[in-house]
Protein backbone atom coordinates (compact mmCIF):
# COMPACT_ATOMS: atom_id res chain seq x y z
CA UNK A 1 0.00 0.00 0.00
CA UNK A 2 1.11 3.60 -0.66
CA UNK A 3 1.74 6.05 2.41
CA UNK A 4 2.21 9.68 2.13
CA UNK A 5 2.43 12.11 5.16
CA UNK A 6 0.01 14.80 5.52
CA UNK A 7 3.11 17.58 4.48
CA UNK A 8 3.16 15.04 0.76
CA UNK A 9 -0.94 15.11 0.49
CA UNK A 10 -0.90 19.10 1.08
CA UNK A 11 1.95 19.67 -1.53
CA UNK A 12 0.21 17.83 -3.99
CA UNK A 13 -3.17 16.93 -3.49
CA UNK A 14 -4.39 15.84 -6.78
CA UNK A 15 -1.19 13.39 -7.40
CA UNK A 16 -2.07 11.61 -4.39
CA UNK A 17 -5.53 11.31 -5.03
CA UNK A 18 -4.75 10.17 -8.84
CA UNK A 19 -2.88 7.30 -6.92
CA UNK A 20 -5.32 5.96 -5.32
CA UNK A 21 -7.69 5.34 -8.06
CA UNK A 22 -7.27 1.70 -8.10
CA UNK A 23 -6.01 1.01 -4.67
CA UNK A 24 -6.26 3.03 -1.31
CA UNK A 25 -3.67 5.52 -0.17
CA UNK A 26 -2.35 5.68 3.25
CA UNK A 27 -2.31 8.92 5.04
CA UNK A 28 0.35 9.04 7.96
CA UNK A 29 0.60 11.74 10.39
CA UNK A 30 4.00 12.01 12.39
CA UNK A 31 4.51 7.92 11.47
CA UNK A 32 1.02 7.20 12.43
CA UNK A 33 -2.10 6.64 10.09
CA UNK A 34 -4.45 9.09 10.30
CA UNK A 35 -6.98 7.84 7.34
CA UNK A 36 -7.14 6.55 3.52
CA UNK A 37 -7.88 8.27 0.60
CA UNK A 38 -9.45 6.30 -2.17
CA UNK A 39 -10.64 7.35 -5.95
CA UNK A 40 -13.56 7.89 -7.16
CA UNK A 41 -13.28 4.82 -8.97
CA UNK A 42 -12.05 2.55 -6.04
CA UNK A 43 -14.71 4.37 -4.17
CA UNK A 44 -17.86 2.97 -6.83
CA UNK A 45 -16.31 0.01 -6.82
CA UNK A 46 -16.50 -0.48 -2.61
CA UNK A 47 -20.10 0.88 -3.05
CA UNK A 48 -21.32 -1.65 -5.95
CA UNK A 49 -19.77 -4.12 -3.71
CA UNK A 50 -21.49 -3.07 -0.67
CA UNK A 51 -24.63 -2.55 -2.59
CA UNK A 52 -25.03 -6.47 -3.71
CA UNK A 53 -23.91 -7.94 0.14
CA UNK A 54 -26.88 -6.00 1.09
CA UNK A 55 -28.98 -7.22 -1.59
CA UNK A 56 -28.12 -10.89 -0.89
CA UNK A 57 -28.76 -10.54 2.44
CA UNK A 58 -32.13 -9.02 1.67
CA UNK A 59 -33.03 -11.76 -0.51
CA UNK A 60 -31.84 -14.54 1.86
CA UNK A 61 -33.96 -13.28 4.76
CA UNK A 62 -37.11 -11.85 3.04
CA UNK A 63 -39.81 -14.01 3.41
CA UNK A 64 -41.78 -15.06 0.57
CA UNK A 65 -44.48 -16.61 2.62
CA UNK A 66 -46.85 -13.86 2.68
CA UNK A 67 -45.47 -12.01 -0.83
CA UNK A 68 -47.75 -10.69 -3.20
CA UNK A 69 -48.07 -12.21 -6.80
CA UNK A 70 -46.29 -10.21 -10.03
CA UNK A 71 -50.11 -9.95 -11.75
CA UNK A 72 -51.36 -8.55 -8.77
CA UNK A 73 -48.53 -6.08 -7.88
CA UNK A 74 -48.68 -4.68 -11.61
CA UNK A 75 -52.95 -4.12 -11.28
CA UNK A 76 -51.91 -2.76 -7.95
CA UNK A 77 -49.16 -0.47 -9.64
CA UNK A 78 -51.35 0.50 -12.52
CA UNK A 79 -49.21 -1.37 -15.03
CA UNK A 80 -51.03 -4.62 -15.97
């Protein structure tokens, strides 16, 4: 993983955020971490991720027992 200290990230912001596009950047403060900067793309990518765990997990525990049929939901939604 990359580190810069805070005195690198406020020389150059941009060049540190461009590095951590793919893959987070460290961000040390007097040898210590203080936080991680990730890319926007890095940063869509932990989202999508986190998106579909919660979607699994949604479909795993709903319960279809008392669900509503597809015709119903459509006369129901004005679409049928």
């Amino acid at each position: 993983m990359t580190s810069v200290s805070i005195t690198q990230l406020k020389v150059n912001p941009m060049a540190v955020l461009n590095s951590a596009d793919d893959y987070p950047v460290e961000i040390q403060n007097r040898s210590k971490i203080a936080g991680y900067f990730v890319g926007k793309n890095l940063f869509e990518k932990m989202v999508n991720f986190m998106e579909d765990i919660e979607d699994a997990r949604a479909i795993k525990n709903a319960d279809y027992k008392n669900g509503t049929l597809l015709e119903d939901l459509e006369k129901e939604l004005g679409l049928g």
